[in-house]
C-alpha atoms as a PDB file:
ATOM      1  CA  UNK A   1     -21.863 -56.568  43.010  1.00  0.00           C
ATOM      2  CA  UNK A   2     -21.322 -53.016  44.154  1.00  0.00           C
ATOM      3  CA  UNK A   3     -18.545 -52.716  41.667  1.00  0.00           C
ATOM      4  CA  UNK A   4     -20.614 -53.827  39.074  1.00  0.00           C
ATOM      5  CA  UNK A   5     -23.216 -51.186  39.685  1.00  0.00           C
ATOM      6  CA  UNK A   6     -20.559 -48.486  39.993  1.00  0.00           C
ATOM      7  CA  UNK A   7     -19.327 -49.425  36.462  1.00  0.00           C
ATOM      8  CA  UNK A   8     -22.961 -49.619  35.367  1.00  0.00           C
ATOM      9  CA  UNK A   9     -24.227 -46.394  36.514  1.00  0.00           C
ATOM     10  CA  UNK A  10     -20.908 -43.933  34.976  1.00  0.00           C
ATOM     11  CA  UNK A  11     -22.502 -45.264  31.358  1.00  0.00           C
ATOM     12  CA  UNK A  12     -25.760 -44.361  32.124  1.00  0.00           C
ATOM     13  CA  UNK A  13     -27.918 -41.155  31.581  1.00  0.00           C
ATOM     14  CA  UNK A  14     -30.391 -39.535  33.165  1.00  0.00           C
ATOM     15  CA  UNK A  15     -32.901 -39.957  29.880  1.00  0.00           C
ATOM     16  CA  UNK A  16     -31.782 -44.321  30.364  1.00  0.00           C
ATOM     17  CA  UNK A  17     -33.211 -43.911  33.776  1.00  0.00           C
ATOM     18  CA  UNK A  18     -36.294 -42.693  32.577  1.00  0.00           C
ATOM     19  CA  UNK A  19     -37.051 -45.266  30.488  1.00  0.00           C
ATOM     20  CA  UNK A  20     -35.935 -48.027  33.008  1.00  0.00           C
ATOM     21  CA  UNK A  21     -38.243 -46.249  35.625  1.00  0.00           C
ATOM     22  CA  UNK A  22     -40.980 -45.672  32.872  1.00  0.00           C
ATOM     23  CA  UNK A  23     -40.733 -49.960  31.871  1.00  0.00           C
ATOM     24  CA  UNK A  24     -40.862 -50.789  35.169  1.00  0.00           C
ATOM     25  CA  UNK A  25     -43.754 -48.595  35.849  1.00  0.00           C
ATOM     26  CA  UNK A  26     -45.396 -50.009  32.767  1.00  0.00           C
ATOM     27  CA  UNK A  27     -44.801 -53.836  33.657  1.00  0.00           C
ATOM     28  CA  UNK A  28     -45.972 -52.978  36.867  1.00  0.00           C
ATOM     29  CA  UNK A  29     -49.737 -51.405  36.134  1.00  0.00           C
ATOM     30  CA  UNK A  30     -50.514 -53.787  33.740  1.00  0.00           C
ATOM     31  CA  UNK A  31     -50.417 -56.754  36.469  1.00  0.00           C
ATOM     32  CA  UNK A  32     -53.737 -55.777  38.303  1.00  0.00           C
ATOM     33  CA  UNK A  33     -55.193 -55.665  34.448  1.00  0.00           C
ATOM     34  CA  UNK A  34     -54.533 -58.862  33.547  1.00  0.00           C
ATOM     35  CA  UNK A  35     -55.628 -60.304  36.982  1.00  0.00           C
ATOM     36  CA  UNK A  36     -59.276 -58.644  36.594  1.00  0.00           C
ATOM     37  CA  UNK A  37     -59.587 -60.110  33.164  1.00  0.00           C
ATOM     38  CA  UNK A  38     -58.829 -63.519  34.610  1.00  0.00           C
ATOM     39  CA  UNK A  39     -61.245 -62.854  37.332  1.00  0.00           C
ATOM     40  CA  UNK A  40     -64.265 -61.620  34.995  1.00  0.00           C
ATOM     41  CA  UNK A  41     -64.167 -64.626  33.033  1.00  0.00           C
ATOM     42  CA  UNK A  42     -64.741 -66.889  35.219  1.00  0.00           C
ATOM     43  CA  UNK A  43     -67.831 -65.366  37.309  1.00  0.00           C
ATOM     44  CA  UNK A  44     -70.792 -66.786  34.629  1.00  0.00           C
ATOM     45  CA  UNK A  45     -71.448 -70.429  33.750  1.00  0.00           C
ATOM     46  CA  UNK A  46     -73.561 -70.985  30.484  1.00  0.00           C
ATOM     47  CA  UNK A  47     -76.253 -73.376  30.653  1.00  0.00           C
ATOM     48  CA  UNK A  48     -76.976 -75.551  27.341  1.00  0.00           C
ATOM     49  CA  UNK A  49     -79.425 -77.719  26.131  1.00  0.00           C
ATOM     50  CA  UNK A  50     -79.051 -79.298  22.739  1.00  0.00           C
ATOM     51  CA  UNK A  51     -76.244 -76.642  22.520  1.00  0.00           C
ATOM     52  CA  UNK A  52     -78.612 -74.272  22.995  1.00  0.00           C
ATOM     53  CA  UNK A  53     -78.180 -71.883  25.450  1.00  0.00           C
ATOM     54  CA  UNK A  54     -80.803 -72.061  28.600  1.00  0.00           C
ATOM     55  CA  UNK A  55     -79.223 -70.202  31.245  1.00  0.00           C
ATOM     56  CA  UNK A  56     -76.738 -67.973  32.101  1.00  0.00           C
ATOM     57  CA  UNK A  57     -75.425 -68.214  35.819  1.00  0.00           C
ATOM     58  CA  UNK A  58     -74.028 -65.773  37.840  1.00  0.00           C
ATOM     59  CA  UNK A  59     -71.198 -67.556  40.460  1.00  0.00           C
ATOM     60  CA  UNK A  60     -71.425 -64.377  42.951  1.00  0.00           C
ATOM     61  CA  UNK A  61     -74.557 -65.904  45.048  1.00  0.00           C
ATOM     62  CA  UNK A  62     -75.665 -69.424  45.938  1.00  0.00           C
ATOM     63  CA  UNK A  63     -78.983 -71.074  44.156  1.00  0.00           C
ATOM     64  CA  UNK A  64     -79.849 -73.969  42.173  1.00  0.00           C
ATOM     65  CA  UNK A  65     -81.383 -74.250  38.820  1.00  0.00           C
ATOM     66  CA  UNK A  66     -83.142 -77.700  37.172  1.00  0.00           C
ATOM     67  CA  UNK A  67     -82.782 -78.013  33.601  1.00  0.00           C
ATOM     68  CA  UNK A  68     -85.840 -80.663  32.061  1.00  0.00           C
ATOM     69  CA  UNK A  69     -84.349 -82.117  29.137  1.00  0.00           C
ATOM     70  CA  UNK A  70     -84.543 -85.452  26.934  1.00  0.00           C
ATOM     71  CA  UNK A  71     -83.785 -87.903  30.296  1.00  0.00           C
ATOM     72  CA  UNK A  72     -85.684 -85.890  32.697  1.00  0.00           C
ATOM     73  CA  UNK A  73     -84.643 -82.961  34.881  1.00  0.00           C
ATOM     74  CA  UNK A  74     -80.525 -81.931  35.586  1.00  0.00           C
ATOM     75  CA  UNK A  75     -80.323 -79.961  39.116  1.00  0.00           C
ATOM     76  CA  UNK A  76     -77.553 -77.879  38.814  1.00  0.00           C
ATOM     77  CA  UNK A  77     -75.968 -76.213  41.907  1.00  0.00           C
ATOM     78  CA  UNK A  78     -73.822 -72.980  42.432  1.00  0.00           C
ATOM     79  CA  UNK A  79     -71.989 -72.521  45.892  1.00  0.00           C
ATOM     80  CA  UNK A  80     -68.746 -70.031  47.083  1.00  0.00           C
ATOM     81  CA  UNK A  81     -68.171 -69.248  42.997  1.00  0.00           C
ATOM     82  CA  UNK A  82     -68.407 -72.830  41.706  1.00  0.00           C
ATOM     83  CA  UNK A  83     -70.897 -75.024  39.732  1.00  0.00           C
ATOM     84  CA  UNK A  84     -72.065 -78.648  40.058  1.00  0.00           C
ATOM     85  CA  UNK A  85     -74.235 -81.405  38.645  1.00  0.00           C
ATOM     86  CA  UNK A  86     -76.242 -82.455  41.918  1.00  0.00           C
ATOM     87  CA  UNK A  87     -78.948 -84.762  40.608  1.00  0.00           C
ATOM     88  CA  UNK A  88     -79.150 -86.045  36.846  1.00  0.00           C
ATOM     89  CA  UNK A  89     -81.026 -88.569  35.482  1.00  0.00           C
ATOM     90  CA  UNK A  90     -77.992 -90.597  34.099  1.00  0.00           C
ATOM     91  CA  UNK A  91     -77.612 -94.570  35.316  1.00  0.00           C
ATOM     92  CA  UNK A  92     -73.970 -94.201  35.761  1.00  0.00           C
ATOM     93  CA  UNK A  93     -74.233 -90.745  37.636  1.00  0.00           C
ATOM     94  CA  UNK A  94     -71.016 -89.990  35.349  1.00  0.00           C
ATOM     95  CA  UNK A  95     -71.484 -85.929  35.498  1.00  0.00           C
ATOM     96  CA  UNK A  96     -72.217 -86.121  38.773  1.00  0.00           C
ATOM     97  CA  UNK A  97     -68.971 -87.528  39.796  1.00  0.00           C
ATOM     98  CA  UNK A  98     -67.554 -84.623  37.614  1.00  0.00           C
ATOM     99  CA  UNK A  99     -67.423 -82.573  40.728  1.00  0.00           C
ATOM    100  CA  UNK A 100     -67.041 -79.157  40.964  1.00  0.00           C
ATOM    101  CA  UNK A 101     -65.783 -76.927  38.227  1.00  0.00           C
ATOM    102  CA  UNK A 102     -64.620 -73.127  39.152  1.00  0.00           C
ATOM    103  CA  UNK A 103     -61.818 -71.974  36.343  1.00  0.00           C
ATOM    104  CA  UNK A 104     -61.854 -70.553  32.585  1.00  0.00           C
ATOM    105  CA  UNK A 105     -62.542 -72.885  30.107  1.00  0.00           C
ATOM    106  CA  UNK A 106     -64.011 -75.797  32.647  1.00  0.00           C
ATOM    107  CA  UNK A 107     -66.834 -78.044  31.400  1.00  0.00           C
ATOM    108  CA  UNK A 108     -69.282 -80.283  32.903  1.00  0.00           C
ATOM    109  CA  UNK A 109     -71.154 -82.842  30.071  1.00  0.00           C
ATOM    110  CA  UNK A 110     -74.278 -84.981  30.963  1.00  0.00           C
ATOM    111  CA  UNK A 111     -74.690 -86.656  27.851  1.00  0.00           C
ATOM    112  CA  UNK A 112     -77.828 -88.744  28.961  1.00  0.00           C
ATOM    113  CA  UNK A 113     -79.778 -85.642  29.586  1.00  0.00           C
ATOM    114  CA  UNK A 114     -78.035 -83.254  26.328  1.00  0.00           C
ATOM    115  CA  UNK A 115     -77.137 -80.786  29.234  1.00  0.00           C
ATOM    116  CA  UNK A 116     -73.716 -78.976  29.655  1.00  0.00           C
ATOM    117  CA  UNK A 117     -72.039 -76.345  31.443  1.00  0.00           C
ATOM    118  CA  UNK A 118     -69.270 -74.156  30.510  1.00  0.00           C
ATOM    119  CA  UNK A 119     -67.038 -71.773  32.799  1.00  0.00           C
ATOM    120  CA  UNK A 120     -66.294 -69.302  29.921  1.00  0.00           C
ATOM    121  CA  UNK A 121     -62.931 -67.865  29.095  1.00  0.00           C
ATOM    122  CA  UNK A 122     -59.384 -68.807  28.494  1.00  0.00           C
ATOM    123  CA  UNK A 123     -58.240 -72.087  30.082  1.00  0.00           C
ATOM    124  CA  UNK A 124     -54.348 -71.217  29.610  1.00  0.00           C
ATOM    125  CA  UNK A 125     -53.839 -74.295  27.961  1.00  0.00           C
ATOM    126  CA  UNK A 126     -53.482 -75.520  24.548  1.00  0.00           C
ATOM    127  CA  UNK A 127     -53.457 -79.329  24.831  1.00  0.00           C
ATOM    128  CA  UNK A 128     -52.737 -82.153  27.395  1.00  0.00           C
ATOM    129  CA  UNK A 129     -50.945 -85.202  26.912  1.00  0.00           C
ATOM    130  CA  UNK A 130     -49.848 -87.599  28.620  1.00  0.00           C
END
């Protein structure tokens, strides 16, 4: 290995380590960008009703909010960054089994009650199949 970098380094300039050091310095401040950005989407949950938006929730504190829709009232519950269905007026209780949602691009539906709630923001993903 040593040999290699000895054979390496007689080709190279002082102006070629520049722009290595300059690349790596680039690569490596851009990191902590792109890790906020992930972050700052996923700190709001939209509300909607009849795809209309009701409420806008902030994930930084703990609360709940009841939605009163077609079905009756949706109590939905934010705790440690993350949203939930907790009551819902749907026979099966389908969206509250749902559980938890927390990432970009997450969405609870509670079709019963017209209600659903969207972590904004980039999921990463394209498509799914199995």
């Amino acid at each position: 290995m040593r040999e290699l970098l000895r054979t390496v380094s007689r080709y190279l300039t002082w102006g070629d380590y520049l722009v290595i050091a300059l690349v790596l310095l680039g690569t490596a401040a851009t990191i902590p960008l792109l890790h906020q950005t992930a972050e700052a989407s996923g700190r709001w949950a939209i509300v909607r009703l009849d795809g209309q938006i009701v409420h806008q929730l902030s994930l930084a504190q703990d609360y709940e909010v009841t939605v009163t829709g077609p079905a009756g009232e949706t109590v939905i519950q934010v705790q440690n960054g993350r949203v939930r269905v907790l009551r819902s007026p749907g026979a099966q209780e389908i969206c509250m089994r749902q559980g938890w949602i927390h990432k970009p691009g997450q969405v609870l539906i509670c079709l019963p009650n017209h209600v659903t709630i969207e972590i904004p923001g980039d999921s990463g993903v394209d498509a799914i199949s199995r």
